[in-house]
C-alpha atoms as a PDB file:
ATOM      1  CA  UNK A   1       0.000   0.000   0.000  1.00  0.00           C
ATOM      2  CA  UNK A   2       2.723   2.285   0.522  1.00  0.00           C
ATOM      3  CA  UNK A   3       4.445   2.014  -2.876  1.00  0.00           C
ATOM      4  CA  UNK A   4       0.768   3.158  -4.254  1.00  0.00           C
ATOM      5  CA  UNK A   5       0.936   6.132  -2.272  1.00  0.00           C
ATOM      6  CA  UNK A   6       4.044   7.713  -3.598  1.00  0.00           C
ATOM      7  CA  UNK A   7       3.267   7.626  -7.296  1.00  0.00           C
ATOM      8  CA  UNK A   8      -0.631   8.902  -6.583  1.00  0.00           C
ATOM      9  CA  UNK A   9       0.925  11.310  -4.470  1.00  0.00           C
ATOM     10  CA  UNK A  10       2.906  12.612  -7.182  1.00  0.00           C
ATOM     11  CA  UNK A  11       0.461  12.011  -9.690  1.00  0.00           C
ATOM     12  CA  UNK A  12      -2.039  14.996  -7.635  1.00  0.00           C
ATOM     13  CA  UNK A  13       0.937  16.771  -6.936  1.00  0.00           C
ATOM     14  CA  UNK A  14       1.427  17.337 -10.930  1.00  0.00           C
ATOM     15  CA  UNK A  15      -2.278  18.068 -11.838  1.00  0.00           C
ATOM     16  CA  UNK A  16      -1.950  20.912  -8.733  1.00  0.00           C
ATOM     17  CA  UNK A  17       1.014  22.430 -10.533  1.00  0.00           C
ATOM     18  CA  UNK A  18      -0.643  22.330 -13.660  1.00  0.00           C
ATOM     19  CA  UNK A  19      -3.585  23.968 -12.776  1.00  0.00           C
ATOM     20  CA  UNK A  20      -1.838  26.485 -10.624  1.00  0.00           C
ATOM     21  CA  UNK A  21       0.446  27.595 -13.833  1.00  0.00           C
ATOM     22  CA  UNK A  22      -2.569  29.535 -15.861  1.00  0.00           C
ATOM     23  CA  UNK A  23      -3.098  31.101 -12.612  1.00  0.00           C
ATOM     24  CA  UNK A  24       0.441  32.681 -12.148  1.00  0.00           C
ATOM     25  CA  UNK A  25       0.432  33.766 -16.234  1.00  0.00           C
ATOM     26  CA  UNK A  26      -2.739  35.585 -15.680  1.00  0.00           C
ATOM     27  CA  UNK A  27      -2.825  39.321 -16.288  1.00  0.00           C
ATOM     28  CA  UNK A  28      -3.727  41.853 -13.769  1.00  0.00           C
ATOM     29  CA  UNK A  29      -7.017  43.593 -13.209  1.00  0.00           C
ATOM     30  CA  UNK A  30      -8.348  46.929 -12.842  1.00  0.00           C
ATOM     31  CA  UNK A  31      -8.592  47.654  -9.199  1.00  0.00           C
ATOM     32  CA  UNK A  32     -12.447  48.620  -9.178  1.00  0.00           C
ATOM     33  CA  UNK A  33     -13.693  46.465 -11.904  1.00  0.00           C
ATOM     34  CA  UNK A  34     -11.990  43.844 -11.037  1.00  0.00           C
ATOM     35  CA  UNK A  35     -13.698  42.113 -14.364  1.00  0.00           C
ATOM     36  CA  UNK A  36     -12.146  43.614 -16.950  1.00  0.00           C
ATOM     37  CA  UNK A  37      -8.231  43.078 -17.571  1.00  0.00           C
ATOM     38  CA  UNK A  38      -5.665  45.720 -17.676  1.00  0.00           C
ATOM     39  CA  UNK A  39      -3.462  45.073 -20.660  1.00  0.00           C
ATOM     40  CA  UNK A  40       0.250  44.328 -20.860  1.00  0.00           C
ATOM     41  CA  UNK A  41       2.016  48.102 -21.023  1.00  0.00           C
ATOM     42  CA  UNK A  42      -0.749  50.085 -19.242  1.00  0.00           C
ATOM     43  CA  UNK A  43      -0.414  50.972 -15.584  1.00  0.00           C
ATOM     44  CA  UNK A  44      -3.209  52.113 -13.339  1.00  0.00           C
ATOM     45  CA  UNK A  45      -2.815  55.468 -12.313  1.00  0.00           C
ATOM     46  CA  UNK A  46      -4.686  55.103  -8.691  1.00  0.00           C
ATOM     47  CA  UNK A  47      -5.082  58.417  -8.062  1.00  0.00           C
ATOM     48  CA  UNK A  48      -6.966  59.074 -11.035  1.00  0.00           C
ATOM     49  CA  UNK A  49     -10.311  57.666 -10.754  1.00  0.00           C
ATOM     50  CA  UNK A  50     -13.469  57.748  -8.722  1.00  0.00           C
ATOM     51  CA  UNK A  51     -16.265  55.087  -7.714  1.00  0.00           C
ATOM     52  CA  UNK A  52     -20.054  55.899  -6.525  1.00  0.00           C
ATOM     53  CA  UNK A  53     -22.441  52.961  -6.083  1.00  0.00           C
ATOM     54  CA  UNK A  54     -26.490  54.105  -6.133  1.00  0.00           C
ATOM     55  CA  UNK A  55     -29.364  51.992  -5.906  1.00  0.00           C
ATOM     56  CA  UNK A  56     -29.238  51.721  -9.720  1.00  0.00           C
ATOM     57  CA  UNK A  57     -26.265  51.176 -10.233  1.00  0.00           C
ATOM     58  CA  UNK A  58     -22.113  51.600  -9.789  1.00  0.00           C
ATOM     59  CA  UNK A  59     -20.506  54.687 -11.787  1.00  0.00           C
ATOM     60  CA  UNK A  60     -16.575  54.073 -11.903  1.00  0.00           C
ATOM     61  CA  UNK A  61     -13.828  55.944 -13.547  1.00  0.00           C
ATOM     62  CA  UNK A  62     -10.770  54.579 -13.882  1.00  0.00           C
ATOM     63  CA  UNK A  63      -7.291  56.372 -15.862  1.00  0.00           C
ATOM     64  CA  UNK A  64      -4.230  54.273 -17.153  1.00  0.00           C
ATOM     65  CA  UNK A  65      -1.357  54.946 -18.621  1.00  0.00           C
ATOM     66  CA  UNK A  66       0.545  53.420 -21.672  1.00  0.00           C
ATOM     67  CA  UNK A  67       4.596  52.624 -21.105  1.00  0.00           C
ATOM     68  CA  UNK A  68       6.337  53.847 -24.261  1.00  0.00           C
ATOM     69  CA  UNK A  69       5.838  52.131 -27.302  1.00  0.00           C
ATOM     70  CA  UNK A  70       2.702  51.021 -26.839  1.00  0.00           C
ATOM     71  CA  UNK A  71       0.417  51.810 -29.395  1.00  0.00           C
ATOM     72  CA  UNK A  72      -3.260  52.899 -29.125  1.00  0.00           C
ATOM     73  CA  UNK A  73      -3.741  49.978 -31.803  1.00  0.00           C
ATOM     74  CA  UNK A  74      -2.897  47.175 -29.937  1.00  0.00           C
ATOM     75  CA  UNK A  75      -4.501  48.028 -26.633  1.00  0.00           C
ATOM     76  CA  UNK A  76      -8.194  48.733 -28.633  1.00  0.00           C
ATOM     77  CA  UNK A  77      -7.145  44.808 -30.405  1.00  0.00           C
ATOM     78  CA  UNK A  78      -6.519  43.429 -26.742  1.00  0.00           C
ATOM     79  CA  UNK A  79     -10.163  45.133 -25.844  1.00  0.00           C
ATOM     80  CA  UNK A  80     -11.903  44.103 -28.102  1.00  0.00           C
ATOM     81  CA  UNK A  81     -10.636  40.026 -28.089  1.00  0.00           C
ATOM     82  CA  UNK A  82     -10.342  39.987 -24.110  1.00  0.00           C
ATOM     83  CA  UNK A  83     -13.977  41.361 -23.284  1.00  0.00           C
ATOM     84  CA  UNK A  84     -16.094  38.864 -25.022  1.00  0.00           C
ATOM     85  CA  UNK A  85     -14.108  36.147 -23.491  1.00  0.00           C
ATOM     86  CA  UNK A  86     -15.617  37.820 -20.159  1.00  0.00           C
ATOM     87  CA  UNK A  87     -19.080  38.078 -21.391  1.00  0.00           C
ATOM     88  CA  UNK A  88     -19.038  41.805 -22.520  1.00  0.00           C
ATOM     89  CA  UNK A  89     -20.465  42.708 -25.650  1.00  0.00           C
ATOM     90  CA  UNK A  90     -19.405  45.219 -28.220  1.00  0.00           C
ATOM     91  CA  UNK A  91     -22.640  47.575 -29.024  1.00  0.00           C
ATOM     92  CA  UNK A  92     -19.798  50.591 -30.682  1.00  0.00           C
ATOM     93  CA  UNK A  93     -16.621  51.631 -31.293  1.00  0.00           C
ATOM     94  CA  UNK A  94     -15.140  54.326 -32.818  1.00  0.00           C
ATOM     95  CA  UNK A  95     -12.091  56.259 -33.664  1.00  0.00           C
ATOM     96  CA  UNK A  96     -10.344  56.228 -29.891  1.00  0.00           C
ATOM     97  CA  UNK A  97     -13.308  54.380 -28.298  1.00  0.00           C
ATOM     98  CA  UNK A  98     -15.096  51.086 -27.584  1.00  0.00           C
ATOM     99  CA  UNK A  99     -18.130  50.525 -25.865  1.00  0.00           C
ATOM    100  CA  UNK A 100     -19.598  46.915 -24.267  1.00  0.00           C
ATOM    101  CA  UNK A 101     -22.628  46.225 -22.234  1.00  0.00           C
ATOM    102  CA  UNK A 102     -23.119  43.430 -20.029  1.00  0.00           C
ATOM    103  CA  UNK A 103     -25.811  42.741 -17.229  1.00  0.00           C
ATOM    104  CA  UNK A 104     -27.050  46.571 -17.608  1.00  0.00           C
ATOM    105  CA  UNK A 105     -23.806  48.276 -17.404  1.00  0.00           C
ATOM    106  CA  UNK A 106     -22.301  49.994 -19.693  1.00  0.00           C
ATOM    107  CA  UNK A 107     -18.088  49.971 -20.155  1.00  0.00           C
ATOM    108  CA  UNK A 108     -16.861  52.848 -22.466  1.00  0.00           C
ATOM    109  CA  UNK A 109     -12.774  52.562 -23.051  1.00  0.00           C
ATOM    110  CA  UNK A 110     -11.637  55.971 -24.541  1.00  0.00           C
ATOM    111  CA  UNK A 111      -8.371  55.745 -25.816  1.00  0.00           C
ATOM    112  CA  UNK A 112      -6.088  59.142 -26.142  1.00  0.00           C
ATOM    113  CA  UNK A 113      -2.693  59.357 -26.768  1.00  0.00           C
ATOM    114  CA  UNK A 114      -1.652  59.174 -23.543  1.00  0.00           C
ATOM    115  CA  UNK A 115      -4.351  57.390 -21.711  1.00  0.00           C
ATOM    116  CA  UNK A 116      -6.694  54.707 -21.413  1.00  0.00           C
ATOM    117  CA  UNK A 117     -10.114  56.015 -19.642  1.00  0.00           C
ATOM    118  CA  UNK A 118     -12.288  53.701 -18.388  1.00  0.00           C
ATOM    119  CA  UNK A 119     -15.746  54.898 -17.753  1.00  0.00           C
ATOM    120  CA  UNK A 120     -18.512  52.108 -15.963  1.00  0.00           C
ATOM    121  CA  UNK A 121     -22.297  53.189 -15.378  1.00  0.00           C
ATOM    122  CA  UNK A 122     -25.573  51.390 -15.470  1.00  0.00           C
ATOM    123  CA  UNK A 123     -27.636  51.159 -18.375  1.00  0.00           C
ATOM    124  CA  UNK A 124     -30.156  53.342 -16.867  1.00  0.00           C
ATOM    125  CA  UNK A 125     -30.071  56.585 -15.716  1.00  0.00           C
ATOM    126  CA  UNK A 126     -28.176  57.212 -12.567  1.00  0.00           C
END
């Protein structure tokens, strides 16, 4: 019986650490929507931002900022592939902006050359 153990033992040991590894490669979040991803090069600016939850609804604004080099391009591409994955969908976009709705709220992502604005209401009327 105790030879069995040892090779089970490592046998659960191995599915842990395999499970575990997506974990450790997965990408920050924004501090206040803790849903939606903040993509490789942008840094939260934490100072920048505000958060009010009423009866219909959370409003959040949140600011990052790009490191050099990256482009306004790529960080609209990584919006609009990453969101759907997390059950937003895409109802606009624009030059500099993309908008998503998901279980009446509203996520707008303006995009300037500097910054990354990220602007969450309810559907409704606040």
């Amino acid at each position: 019986m105790h030879n069995i153990r040892q090779p089970v033992a490592g046998i659960v040991f191995a599915i842990v650490l395999i499970c575990l590894a997506p974990m450790a490669a997965a990408r920050s979040f924004l501090s206040t929507i803790a849903d939606v991803p903040l993509a490789d090069g942008l840094h939260e600016l934490p100072d920048a931002g505000f958060v009010f939850d009423k009866p219909q609804g959370r409003i959040v604004q949140l600011t990052a900022s790009p490191q050099a080099g990256v482009t306004q391009q790529a960080l609209m591409a990584f919006y609009q592939n990453s969101l759907p994955n997390l059950g937003w969908q895409a109802s606009e976009s624009g030059s500099g902006l993309l908008t998503f709705t998901r279980r009446g709220e509203i996520l707008r992502l303006t995009f300037t050359a500097d910054l990354v604005i990220f602007d969450l209401t309810p559907m409704v009327a606040p």
